[in-house]
Protein backbone atom coordinates (compact mmCIF):
# COMPACT_ATOMS: atom_id res chain seq x y z
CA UNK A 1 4.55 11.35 25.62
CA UNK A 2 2.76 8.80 23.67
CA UNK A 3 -0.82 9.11 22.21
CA UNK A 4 -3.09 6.72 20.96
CA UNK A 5 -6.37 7.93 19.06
CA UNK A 6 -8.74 5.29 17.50
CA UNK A 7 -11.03 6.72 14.87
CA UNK A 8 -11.35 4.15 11.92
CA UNK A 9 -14.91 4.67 10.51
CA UNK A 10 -16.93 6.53 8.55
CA UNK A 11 -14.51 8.04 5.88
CA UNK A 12 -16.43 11.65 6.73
CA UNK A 13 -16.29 11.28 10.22
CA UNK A 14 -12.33 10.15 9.91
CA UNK A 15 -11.88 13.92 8.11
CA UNK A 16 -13.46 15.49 10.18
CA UNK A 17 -11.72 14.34 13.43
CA UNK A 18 -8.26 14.76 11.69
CA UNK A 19 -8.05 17.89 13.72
CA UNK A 20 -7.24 16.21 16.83
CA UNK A 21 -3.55 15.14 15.83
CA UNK A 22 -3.09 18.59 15.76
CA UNK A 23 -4.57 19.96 18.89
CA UNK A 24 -2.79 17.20 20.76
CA UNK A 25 0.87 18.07 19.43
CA UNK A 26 0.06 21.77 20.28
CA UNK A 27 -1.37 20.77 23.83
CA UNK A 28 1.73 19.03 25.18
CA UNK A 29 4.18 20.52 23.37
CA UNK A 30 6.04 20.63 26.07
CA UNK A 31 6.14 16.79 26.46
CA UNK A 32 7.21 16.09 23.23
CA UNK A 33 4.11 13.75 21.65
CA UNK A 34 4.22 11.05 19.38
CA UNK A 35 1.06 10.44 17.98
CA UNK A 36 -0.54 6.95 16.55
CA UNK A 37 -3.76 6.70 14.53
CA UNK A 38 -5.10 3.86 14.24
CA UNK A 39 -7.96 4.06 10.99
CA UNK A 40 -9.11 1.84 8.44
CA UNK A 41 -7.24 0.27 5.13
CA UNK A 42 -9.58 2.52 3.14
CA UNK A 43 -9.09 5.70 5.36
CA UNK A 44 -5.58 5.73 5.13
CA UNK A 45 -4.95 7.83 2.05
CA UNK A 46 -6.81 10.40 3.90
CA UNK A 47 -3.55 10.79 6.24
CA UNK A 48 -0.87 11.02 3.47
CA UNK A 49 0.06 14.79 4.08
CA UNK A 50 -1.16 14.79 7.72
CA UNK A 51 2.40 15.97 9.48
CA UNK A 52 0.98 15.81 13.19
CA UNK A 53 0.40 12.19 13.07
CA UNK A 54 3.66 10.14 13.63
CA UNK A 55 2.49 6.25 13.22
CA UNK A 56 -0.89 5.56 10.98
CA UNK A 57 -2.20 1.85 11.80
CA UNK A 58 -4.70 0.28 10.01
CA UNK A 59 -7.16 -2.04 12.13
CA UNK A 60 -5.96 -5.22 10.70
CA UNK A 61 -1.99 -4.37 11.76
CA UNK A 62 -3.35 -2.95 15.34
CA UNK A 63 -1.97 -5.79 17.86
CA UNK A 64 1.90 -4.76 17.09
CA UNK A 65 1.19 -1.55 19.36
CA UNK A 66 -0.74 -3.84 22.27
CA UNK A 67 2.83 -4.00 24.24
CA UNK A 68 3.45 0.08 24.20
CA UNK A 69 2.45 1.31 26.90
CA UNK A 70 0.60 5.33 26.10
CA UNK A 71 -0.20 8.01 28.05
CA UNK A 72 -3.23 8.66 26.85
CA UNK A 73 -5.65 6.79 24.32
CA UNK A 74 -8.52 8.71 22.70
CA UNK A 75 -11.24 6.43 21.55
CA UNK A 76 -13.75 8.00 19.29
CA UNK A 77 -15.21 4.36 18.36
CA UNK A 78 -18.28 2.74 19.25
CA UNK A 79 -18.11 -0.96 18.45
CA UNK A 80 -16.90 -3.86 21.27
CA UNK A 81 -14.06 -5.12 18.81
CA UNK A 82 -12.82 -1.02 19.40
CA UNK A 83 -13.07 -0.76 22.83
CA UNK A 84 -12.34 -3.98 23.99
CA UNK A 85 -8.95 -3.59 22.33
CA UNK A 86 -9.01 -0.16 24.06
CA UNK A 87 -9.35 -1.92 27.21
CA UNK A 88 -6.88 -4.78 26.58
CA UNK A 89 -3.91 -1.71 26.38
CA UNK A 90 -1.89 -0.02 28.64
CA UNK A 91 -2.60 3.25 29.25
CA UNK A 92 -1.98 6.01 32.03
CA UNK A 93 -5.89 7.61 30.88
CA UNK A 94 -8.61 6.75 28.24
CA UNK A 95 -10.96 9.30 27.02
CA UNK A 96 -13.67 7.45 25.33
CA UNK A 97 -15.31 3.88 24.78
CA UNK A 98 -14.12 0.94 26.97
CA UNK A 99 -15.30 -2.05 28.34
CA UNK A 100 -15.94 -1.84 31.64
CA UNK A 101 -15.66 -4.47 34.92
CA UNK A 102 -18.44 -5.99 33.84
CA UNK A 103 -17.30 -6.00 29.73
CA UNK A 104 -19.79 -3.96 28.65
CA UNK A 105 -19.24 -1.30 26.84
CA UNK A 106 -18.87 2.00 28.20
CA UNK A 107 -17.15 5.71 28.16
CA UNK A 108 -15.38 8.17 30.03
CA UNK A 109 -17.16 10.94 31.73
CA UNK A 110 -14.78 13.49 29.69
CA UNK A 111 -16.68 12.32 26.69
CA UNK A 112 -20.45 11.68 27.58
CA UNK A 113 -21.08 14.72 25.39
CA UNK A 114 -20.35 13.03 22.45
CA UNK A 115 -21.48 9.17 23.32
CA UNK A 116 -24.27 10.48 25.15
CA UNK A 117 -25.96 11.25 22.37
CA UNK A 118 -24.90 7.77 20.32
CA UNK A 119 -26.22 4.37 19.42
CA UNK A 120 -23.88 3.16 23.08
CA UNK A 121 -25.93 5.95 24.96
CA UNK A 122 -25.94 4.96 28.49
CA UNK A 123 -29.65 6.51 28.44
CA UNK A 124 -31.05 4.72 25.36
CA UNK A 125 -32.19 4.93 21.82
CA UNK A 126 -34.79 7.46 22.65
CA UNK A 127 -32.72 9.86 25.17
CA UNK A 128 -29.80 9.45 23.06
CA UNK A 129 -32.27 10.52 19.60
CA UNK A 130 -33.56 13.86 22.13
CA UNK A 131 -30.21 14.95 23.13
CA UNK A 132 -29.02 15.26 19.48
CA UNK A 133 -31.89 17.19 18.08
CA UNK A 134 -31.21 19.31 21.22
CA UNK A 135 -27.69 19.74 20.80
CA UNK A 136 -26.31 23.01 18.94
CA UNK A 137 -22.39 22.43 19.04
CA UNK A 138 -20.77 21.60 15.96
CA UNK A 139 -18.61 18.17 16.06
CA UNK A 140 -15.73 20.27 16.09
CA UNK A 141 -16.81 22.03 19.29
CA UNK A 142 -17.74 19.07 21.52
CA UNK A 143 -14.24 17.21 20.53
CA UNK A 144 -12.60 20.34 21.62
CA UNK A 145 -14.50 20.34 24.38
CA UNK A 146 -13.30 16.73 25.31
CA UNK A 147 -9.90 17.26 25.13
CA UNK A 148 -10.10 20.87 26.72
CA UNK A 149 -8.62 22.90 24.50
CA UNK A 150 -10.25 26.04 21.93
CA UNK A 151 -12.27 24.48 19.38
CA UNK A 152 -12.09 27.69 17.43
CA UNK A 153 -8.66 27.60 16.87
CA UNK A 154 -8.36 24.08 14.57
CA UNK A 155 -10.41 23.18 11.69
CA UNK A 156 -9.91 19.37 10.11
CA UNK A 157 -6.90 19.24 8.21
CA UNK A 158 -6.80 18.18 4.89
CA UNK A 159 -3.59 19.37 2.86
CA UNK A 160 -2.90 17.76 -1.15
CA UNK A 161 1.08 16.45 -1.51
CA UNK A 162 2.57 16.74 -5.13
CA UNK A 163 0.76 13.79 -6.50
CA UNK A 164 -2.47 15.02 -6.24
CA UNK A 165 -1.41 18.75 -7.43
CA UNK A 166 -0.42 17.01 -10.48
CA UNK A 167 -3.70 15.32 -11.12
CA UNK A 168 -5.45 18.96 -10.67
CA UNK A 169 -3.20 20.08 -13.41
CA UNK A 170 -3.84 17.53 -15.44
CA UNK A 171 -7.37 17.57 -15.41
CA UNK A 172 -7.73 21.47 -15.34
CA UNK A 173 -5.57 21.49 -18.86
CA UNK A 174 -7.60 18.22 -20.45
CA UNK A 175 -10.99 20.36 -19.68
CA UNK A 176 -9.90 23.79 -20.15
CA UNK A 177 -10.17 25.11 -16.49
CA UNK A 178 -8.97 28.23 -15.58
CA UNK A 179 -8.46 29.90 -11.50
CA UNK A 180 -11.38 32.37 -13.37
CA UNK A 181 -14.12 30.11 -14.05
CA UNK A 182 -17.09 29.25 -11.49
CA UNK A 183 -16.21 25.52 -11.21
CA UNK A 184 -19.26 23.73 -9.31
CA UNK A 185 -18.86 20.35 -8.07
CA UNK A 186 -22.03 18.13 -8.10
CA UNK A 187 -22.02 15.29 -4.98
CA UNK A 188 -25.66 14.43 -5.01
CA UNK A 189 -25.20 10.74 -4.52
CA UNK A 190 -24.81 8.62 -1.51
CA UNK A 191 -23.75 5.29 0.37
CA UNK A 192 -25.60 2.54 1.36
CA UNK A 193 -26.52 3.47 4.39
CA UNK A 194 -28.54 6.22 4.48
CA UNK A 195 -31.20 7.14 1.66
CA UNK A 196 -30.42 10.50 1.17
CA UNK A 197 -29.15 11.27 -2.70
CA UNK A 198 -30.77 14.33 -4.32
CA UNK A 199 -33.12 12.01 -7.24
CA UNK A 200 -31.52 12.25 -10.46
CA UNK A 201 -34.49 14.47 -11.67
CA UNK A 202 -33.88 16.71 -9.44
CA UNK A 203 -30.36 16.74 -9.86
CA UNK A 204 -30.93 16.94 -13.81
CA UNK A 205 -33.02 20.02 -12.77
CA UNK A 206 -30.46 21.81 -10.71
CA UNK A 207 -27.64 20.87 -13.03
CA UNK A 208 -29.62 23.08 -15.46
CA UNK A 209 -30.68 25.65 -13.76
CA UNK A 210 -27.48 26.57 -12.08
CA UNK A 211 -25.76 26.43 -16.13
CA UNK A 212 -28.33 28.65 -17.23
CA UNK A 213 -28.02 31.52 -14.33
CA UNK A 214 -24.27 31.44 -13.85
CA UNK A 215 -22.88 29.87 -17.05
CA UNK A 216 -20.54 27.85 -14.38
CA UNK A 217 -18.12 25.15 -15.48
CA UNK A 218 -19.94 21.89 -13.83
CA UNK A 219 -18.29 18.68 -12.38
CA UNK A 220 -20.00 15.28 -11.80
CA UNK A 221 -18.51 13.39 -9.07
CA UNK A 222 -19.95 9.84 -7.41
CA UNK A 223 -18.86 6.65 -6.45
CA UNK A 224 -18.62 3.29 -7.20
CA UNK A 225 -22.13 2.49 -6.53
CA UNK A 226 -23.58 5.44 -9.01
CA UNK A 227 -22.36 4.22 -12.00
CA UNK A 228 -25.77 3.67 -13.45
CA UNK A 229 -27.33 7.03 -11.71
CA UNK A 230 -24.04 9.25 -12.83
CA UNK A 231 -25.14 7.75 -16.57
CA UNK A 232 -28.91 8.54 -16.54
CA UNK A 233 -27.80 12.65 -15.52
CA UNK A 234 -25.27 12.64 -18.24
CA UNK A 235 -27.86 11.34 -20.53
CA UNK A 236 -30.50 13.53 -19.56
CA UNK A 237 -29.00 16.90 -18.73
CA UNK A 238 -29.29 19.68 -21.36
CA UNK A 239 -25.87 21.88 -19.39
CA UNK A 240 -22.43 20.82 -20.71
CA UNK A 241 -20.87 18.80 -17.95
CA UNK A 242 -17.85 17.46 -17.00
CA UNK A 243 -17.95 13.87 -15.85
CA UNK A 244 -15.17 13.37 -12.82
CA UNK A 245 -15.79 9.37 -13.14
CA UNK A 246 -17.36 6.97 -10.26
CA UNK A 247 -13.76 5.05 -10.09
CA UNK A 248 -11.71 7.77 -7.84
CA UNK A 249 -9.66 6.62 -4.83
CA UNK A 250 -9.25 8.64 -1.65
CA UNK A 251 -5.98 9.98 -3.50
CA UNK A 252 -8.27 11.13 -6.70
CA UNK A 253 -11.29 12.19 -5.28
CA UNK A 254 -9.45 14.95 -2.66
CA UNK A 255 -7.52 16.36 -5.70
CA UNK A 256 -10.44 16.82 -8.10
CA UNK A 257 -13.06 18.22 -5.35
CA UNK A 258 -10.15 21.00 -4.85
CA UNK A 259 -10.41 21.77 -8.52
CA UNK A 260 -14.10 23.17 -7.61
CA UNK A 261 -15.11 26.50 -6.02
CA UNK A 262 -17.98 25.71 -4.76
CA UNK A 263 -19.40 21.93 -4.05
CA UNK A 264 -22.75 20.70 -3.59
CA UNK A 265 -23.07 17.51 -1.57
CA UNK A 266 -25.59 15.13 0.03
CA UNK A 267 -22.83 12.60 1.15
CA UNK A 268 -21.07 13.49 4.38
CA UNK A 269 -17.34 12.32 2.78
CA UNK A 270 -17.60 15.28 -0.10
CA UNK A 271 -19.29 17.44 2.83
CA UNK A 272 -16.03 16.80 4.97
CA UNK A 273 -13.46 16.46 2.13
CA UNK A 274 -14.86 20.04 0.68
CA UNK A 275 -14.88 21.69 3.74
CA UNK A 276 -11.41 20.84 4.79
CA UNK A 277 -10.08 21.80 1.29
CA UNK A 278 -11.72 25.06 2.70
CA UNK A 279 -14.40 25.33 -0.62
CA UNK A 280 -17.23 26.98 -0.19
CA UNK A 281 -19.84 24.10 0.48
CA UNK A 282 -23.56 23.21 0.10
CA UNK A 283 -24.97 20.16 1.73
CA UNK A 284 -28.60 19.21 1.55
């Protein structure tokens, strides 16, 4: 049986879905599954140890798999390029976006719980804005759901190869980490997109406040874009601190949020990165 599942953007969202290749090897079993994933250049480190998925495509290599013919594509994408090159393959089902007879873009009724509720909403902005402060099922749930099998069985699967056990070492022996120490990672940064960082202030603040009640070992993790933020805490925080760097990859930044027991976030990746490391997790 071959599977098709097109989830390429954003890096969160891409962890948190990772589930899936799992649920589907365990679903048909019985008809032996090979699994493709087709994800973006940058999301593909994010697969590395991820044994249920057979072929990983990035986006730009896609058309070498338009002449298979699956059994079933899953299409967790919203854009036209996505499901116009969902449509354009041959498939027994699709679960997910498409463009329909008239080439615009729709999505299977299996699915409307998810899209429903999306920027493609077959109801609109506003319906599609109601039904998601209305809805109460986790991500994890209404994928499940889709697919029909128990969404409290499977969790997103994240699991570190040698490589990045080696950069824990490292790092825990450079700063003097031990398994005993409260080690609390500090994500309070964001992307582009969406303005929600914790101000540094306020991050300076909690920084200090934490170090003063629990005397915890503190790590300062951000991204290429809070270069000049990550430098203003480290200048104005009274705590020692431990600064993880802005330049980690998707290899670096997996290994070193593992390091902590506990990680406080406001961006969605070290949300979904620390939960499927299974760390106890904060997100504001």
């Amino acid at each position: 049986m071959k599977i098709l599942i097109i989830k390429t953007d954003a890096l969160g969202d891409v962890v948190r879905t990772s589930f899936i290749a799992q649920v589907l090897k365990e679903k048909y079993k019985s008809k032996n599954p090979k699994i493709s994933w087709i994800t973006s250049k940058q999301a593909k480190s994010l697969f590395i140890n991820n044994k249920y998925v057979d072929n990983l495509i990035v986006s730009e290599e896609r058309n070498k798999i338009k002449n298979i013919n699956f059994d079933l594509i899953i299409n967790f994408e919203e854009s036209e390029e996505d499901c116009k090159f969902t449509s354009l393959l041959k498939a027994k089902k699709i679960v997910g976006g498409f463009l329909n007879k008239n080439r615009e873009i729709d999505y299977t009724k299996e699915s409307s719980s998810w899209f429903d509720m999306s920027r493609i909403s077959k109801f609109g902005k506003e319906k599609a804005d109601f039904l998601k402060k209305k809805n109460k099922k986790t991500h994890r749930q209404i994928m499940s759901e889709i697919i029909e099998v128990n969404w409290e069985k499977y969790e997103p699967f994240l699991r570190l190869i040698n490589q990045q056990r080696k950069i824990v070492q490292e790092f825990s022996k450079k700063h003097s980490l031990s398994k005993s120490d409260l080690i609390i990672g500090f994500n309070t940064g964001a992307g582009d997109r969406w303005p929600k960082e914790l101000p540094v202030k306020k991050t300076v603040q909690f920084i200090d406040e934490i170090y003063k009640k629990y005397k915890a070992k503190i790590l300062l993790f951000g991204g290429p874009s809070e270069i000049k933020r990550n430098k203003e805490i480290l200048k104005l925080v009274k705590s020692p601190i431990i600064d993880t760097g802005c330049g980690n990859n998707l290899v670096e930044f997996p290994a070193l949020i593992s390091v902590c027991n506990l990680v406080i976030t406001t961006d969605s990746l070290g949300l979904h990165v620390s939960l499927a490391l299974k760390r106890k997790t904060i997100c504001l």
